[in-house]
PDB file of N, CA and C in Angstrom:
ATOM      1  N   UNK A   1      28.927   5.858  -1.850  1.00  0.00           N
ATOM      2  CA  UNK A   1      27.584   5.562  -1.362  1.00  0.00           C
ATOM      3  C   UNK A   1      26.937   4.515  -2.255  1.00  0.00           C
ATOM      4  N   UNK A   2      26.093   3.915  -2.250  1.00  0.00           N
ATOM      5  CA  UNK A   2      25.136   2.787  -2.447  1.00  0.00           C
ATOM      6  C   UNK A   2      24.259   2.714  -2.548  1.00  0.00           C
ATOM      7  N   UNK A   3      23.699   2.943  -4.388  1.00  0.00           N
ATOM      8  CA  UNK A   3      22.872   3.344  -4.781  1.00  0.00           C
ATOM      9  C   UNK A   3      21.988   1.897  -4.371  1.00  0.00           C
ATOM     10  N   UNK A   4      20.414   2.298  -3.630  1.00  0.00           N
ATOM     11  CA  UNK A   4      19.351   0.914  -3.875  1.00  0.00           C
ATOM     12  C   UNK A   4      19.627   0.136  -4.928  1.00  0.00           C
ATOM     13  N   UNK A   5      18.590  -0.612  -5.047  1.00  0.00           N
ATOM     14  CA  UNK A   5      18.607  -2.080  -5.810  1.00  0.00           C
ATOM     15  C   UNK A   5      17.030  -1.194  -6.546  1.00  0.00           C
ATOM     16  N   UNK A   6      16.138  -1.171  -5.808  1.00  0.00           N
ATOM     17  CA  UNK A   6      15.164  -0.763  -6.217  1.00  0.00           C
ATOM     18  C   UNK A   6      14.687   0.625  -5.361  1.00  0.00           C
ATOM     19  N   UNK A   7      13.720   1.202  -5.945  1.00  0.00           N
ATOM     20  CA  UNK A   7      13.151   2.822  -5.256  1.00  0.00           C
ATOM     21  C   UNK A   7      11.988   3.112  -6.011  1.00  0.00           C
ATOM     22  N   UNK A   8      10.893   2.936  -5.083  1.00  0.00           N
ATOM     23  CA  UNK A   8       9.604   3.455  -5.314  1.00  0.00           C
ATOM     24  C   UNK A   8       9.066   4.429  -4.574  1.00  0.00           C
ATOM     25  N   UNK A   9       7.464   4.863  -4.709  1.00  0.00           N
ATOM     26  CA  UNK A   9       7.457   6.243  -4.758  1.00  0.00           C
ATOM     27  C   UNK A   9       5.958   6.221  -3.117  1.00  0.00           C
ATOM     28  N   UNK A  10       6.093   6.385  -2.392  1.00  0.00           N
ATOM     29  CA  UNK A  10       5.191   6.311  -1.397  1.00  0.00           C
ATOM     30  C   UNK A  10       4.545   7.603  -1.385  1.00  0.00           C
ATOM     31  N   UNK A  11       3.341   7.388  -0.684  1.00  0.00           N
ATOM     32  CA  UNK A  11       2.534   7.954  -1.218  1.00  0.00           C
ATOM     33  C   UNK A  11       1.702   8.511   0.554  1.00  0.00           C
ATOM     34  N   UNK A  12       1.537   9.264   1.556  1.00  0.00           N
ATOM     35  CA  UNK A  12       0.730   9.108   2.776  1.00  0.00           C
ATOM     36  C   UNK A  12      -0.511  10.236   2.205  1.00  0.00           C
ATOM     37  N   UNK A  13      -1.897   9.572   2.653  1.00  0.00           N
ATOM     38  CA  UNK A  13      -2.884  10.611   2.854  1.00  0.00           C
ATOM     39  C   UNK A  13      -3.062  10.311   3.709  1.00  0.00           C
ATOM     40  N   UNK A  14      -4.022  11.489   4.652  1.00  0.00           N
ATOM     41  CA  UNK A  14      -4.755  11.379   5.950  1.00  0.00           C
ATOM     42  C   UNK A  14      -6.175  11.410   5.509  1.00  0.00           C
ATOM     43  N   UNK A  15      -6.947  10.181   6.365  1.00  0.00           N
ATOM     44  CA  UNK A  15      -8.215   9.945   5.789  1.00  0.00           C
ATOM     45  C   UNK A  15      -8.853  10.602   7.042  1.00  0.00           C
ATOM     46  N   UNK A  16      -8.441  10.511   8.102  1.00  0.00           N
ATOM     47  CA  UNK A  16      -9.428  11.589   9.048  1.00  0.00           C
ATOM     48  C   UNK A  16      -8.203  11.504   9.882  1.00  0.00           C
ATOM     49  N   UNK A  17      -8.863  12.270  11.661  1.00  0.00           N
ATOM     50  CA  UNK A  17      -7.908  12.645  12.638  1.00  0.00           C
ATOM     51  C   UNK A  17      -6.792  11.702  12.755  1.00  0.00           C
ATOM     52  N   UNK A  18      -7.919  10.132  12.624  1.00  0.00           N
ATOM     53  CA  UNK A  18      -6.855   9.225  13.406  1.00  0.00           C
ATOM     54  C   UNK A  18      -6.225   8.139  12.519  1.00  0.00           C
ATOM     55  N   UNK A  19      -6.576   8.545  11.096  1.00  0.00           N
ATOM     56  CA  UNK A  19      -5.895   7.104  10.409  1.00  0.00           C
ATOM     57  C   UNK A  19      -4.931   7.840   9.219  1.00  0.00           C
ATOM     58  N   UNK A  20      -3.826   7.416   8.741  1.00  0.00           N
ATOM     59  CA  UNK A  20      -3.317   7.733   7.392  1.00  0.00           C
ATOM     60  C   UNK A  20      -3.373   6.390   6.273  1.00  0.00           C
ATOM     61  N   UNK A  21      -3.224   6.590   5.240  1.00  0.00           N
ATOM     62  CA  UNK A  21      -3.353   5.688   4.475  1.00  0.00           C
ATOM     63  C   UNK A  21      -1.941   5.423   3.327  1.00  0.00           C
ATOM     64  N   UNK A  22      -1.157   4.655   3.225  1.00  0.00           N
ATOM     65  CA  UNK A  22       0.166   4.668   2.795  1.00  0.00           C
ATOM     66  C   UNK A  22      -0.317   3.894   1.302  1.00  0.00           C
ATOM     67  N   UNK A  23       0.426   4.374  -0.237  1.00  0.00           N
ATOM     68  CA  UNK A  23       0.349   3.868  -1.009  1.00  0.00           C
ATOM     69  C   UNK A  23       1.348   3.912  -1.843  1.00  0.00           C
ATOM     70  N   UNK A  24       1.440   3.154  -2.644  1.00  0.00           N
ATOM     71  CA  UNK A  24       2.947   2.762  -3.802  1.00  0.00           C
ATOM     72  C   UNK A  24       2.113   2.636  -4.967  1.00  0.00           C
ATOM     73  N   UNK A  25       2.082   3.738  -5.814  1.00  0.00           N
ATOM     74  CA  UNK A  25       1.525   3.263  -6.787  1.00  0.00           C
ATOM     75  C   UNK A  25       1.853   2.519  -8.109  1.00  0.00           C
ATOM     76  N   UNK A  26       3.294   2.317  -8.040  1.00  0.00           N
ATOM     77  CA  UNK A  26       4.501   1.177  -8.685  1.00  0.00           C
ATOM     78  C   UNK A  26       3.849  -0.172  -8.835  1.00  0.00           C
ATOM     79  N   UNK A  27       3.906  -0.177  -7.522  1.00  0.00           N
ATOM     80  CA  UNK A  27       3.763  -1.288  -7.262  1.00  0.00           C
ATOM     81  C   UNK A  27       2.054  -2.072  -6.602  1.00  0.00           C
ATOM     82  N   UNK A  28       0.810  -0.842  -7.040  1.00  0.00           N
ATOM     83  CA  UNK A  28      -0.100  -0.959  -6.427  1.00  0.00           C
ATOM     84  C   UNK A  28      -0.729  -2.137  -5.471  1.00  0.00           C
ATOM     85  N   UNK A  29       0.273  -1.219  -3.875  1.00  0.00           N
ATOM     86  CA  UNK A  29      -0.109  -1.881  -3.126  1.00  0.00           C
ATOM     87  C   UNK A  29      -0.891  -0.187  -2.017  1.00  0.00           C
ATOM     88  N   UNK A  30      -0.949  -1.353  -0.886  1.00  0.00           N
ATOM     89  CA  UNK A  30      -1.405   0.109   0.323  1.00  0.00           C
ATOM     90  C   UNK A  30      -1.759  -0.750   1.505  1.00  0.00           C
ATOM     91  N   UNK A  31      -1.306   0.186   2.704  1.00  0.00           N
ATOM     92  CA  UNK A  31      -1.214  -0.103   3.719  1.00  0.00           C
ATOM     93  C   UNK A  31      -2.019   0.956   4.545  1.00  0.00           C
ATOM     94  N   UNK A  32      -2.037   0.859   5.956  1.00  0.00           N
ATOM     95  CA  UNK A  32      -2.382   2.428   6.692  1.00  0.00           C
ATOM     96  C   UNK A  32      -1.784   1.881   8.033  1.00  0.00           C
ATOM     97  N   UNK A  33      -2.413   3.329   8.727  1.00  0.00           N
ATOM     98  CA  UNK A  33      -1.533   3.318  10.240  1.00  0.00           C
ATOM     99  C   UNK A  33      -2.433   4.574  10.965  1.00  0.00           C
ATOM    100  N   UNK A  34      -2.017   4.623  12.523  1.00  0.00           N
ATOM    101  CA  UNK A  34      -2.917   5.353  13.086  1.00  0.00           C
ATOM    102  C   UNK A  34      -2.041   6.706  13.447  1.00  0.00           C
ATOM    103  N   UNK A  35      -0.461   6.332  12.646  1.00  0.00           N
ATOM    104  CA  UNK A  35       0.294   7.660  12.678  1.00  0.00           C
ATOM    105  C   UNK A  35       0.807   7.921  11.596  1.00  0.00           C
ATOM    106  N   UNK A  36       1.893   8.621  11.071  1.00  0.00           N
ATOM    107  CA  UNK A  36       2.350   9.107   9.958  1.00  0.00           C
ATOM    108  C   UNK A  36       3.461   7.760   9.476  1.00  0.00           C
ATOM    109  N   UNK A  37       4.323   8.043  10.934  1.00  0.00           N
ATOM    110  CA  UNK A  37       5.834   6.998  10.778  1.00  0.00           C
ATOM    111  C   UNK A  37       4.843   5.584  10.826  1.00  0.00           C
ATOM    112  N   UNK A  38       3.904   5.028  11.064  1.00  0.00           N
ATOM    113  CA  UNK A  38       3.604   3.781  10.968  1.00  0.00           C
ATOM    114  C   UNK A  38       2.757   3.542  10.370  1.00  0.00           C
ATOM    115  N   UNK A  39       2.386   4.285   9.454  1.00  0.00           N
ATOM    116  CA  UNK A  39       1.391   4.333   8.306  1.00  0.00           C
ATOM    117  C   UNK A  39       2.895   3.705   7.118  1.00  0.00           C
ATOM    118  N   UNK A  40       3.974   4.439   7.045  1.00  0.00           N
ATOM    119  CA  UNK A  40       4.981   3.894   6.533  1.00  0.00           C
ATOM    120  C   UNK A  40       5.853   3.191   6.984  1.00  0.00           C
ATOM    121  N   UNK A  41       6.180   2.905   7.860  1.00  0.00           N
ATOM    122  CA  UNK A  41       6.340   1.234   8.564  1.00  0.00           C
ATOM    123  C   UNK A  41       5.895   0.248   7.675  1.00  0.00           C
ATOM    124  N   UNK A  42       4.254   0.446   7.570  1.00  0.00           N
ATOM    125  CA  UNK A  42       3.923  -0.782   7.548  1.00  0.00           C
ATOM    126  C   UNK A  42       3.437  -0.869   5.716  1.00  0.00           C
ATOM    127  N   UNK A  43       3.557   0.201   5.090  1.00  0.00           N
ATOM    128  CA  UNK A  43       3.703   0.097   3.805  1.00  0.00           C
ATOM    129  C   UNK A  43       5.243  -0.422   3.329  1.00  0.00           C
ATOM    130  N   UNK A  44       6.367   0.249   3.677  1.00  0.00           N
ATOM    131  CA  UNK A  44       7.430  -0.751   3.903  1.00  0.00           C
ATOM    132  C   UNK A  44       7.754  -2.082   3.671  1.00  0.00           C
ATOM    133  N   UNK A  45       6.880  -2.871   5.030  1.00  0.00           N
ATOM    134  CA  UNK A  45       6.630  -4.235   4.953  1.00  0.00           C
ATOM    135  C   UNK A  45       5.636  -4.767   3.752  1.00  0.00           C
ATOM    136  N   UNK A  46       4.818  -4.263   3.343  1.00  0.00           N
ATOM    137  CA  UNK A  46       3.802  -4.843   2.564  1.00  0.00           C
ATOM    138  C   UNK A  46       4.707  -4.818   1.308  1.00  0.00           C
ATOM    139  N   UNK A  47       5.466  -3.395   0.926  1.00  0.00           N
ATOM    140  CA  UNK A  47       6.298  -3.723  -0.199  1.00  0.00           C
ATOM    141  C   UNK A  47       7.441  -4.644  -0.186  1.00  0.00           C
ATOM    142  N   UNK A  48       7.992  -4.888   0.917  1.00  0.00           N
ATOM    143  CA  UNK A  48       8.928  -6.068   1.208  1.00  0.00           C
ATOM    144  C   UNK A  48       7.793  -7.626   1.043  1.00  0.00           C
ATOM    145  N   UNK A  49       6.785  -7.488   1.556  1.00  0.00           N
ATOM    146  CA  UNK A  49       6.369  -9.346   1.358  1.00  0.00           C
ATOM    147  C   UNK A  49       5.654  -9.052  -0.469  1.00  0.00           C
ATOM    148  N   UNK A  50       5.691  -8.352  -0.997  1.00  0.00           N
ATOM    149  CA  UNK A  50       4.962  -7.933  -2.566  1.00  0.00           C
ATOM    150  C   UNK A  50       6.054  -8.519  -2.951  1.00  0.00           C
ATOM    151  N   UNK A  51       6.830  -8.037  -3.111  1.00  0.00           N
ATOM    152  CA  UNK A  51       8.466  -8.162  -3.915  1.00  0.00           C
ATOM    153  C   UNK A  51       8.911  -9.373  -3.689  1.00  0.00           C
ATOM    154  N   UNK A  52       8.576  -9.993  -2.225  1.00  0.00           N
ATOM    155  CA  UNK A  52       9.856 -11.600  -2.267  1.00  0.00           C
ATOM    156  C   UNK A  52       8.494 -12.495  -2.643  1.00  0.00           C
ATOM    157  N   UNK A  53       7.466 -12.075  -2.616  1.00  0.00           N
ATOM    158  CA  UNK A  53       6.623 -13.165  -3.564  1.00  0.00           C
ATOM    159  C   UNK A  53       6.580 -13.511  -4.634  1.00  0.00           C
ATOM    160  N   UNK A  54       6.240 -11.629  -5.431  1.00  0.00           N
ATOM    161  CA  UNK A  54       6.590 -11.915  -6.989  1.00  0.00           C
ATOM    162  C   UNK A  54       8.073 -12.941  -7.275  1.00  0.00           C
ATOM    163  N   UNK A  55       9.258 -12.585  -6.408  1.00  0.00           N
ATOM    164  CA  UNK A  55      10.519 -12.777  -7.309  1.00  0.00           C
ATOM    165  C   UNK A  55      10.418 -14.702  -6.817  1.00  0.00           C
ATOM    166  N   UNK A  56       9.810 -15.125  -5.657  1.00  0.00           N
ATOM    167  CA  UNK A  56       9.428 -16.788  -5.532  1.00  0.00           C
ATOM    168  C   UNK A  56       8.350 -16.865  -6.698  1.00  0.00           C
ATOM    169  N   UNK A  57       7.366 -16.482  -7.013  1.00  0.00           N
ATOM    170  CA  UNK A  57       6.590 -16.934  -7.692  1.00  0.00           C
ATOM    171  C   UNK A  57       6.892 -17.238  -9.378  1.00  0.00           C
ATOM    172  N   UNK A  58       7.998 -15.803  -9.035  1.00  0.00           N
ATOM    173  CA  UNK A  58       8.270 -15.527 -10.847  1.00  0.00           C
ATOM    174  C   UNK A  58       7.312 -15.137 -11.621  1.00  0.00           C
ATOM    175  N   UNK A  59       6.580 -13.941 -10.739  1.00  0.00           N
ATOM    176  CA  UNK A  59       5.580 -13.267 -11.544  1.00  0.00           C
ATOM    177  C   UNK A  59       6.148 -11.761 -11.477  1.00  0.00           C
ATOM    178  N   UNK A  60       5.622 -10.946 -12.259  1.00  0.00           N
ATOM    179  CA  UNK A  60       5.914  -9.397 -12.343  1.00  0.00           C
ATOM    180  C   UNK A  60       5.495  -8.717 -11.008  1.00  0.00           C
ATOM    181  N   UNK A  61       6.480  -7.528 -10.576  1.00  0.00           N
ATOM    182  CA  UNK A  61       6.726  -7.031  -9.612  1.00  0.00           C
ATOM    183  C   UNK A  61       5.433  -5.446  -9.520  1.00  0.00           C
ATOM    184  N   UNK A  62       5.893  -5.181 -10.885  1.00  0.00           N
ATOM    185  CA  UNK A  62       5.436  -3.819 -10.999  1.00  0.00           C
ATOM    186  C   UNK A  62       4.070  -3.981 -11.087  1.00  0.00           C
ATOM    187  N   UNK A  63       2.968  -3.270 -11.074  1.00  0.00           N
ATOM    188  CA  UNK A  63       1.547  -3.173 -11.320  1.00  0.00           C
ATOM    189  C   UNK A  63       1.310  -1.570 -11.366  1.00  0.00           C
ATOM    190  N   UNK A  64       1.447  -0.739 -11.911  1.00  0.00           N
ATOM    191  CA  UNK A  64       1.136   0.481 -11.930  1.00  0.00           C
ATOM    192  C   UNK A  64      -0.456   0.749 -11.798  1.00  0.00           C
ATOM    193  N   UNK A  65      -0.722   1.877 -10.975  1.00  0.00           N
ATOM    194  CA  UNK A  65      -1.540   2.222 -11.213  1.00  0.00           C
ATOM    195  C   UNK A  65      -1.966   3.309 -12.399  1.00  0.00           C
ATOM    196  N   UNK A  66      -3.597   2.939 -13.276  1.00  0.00           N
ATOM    197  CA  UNK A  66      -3.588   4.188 -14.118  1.00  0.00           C
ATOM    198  C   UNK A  66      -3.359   5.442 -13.468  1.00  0.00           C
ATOM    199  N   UNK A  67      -2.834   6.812 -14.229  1.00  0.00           N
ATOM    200  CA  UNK A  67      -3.081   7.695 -13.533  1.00  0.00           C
ATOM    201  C   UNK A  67      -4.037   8.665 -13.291  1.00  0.00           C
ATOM    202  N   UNK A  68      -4.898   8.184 -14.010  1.00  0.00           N
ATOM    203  CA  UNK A  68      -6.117   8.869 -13.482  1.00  0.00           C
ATOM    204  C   UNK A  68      -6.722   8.360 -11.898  1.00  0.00           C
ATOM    205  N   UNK A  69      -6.263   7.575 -11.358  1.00  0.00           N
ATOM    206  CA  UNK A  69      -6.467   6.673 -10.094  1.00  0.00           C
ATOM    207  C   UNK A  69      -4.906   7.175  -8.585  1.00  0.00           C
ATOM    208  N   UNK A  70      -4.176   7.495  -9.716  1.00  0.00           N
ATOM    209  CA  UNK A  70      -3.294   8.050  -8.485  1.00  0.00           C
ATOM    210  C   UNK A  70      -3.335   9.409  -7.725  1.00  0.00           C
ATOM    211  N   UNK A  71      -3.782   9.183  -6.264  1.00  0.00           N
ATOM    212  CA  UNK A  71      -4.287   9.928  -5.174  1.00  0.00           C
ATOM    213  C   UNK A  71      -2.787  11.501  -5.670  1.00  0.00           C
ATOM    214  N   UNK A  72      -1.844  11.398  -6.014  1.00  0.00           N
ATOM    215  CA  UNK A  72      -1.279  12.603  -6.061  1.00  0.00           C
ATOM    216  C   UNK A  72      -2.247  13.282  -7.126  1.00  0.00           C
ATOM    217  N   UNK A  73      -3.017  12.663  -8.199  1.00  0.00           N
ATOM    218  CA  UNK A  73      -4.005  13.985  -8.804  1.00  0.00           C
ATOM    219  C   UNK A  73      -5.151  14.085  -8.428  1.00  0.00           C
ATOM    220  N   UNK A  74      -5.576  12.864  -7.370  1.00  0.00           N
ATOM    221  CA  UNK A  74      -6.883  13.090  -6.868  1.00  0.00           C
ATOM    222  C   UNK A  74      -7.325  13.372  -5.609  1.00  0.00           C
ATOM    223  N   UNK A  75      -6.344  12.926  -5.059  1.00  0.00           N
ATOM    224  CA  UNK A  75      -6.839  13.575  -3.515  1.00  0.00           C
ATOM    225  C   UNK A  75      -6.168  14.510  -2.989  1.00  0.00           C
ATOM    226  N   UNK A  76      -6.966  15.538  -2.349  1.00  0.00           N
ATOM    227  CA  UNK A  76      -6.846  16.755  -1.882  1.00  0.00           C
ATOM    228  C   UNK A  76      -5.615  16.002  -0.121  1.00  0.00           C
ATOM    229  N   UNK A  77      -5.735  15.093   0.397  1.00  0.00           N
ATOM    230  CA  UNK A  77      -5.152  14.900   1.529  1.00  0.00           C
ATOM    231  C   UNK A  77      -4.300  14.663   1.339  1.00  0.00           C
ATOM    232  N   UNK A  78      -3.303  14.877   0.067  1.00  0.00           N
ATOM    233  CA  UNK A  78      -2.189  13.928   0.465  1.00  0.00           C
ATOM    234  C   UNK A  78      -1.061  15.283   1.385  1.00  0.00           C
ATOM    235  N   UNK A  79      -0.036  14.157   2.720  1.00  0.00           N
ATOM    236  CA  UNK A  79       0.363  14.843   3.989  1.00  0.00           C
ATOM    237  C   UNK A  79       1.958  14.388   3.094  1.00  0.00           C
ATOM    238  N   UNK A  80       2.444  13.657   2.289  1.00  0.00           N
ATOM    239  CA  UNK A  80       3.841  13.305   2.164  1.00  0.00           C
ATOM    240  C   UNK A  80       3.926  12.539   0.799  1.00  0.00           C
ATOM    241  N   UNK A  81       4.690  12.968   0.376  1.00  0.00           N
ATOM    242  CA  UNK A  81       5.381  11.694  -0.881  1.00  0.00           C
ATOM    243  C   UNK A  81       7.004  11.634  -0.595  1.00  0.00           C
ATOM    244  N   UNK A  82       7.142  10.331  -0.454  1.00  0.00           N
ATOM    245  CA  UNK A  82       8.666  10.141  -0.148  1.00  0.00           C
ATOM    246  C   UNK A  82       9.183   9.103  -1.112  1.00  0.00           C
ATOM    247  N   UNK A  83      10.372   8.744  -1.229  1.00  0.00           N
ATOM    248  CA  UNK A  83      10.789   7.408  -1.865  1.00  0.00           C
ATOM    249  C   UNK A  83      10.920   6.378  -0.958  1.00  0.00           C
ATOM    250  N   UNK A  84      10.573   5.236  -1.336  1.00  0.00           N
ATOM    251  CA  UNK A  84      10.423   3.991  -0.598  1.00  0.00           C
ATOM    252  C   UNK A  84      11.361   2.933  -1.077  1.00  0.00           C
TER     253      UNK A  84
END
């Protein structure tokens, strides 16, 4: 099997009925969606155009967030953490 190249850590809360909110806190970016699977869809993509910019630009990839700011200790909504 075939280990990735890279693996970050996604992040879904639900901000009300109809929206979720997708985040990487690696790489502090975030996306949302009006479902679960396309709330991460489209965090996905945002970490795909993050990554081929930094590596054209030749700037750093990573941006962590502090953790006093990451929604796994602060928000009560979070619906999923998966690897991305």
């Amino acid at each position: 099997m075939i280990s990735p190249l890279f693996s970050f850590t996604g992040i879904i809360v639900q901000d009300d009925e109809d929206h979720y909110s997708a985040l990487c806190p690696e790489l502090d970016i975030a996306s949302w969606g009006p479902t679960l699977e396309t709330a991460k869809s489209a965090l996905l993509e945002a970490a795909t155009l993050h990554l081929e910019g930094a590596f054209e630009d030749g700037l750093p990839y990573l941006r962590p967030i502090p953790p006093e700011d990451d929604p796994r200790q602060t928000a009560d909504a979070v619906v999923e953490v998966f690897r991305l």
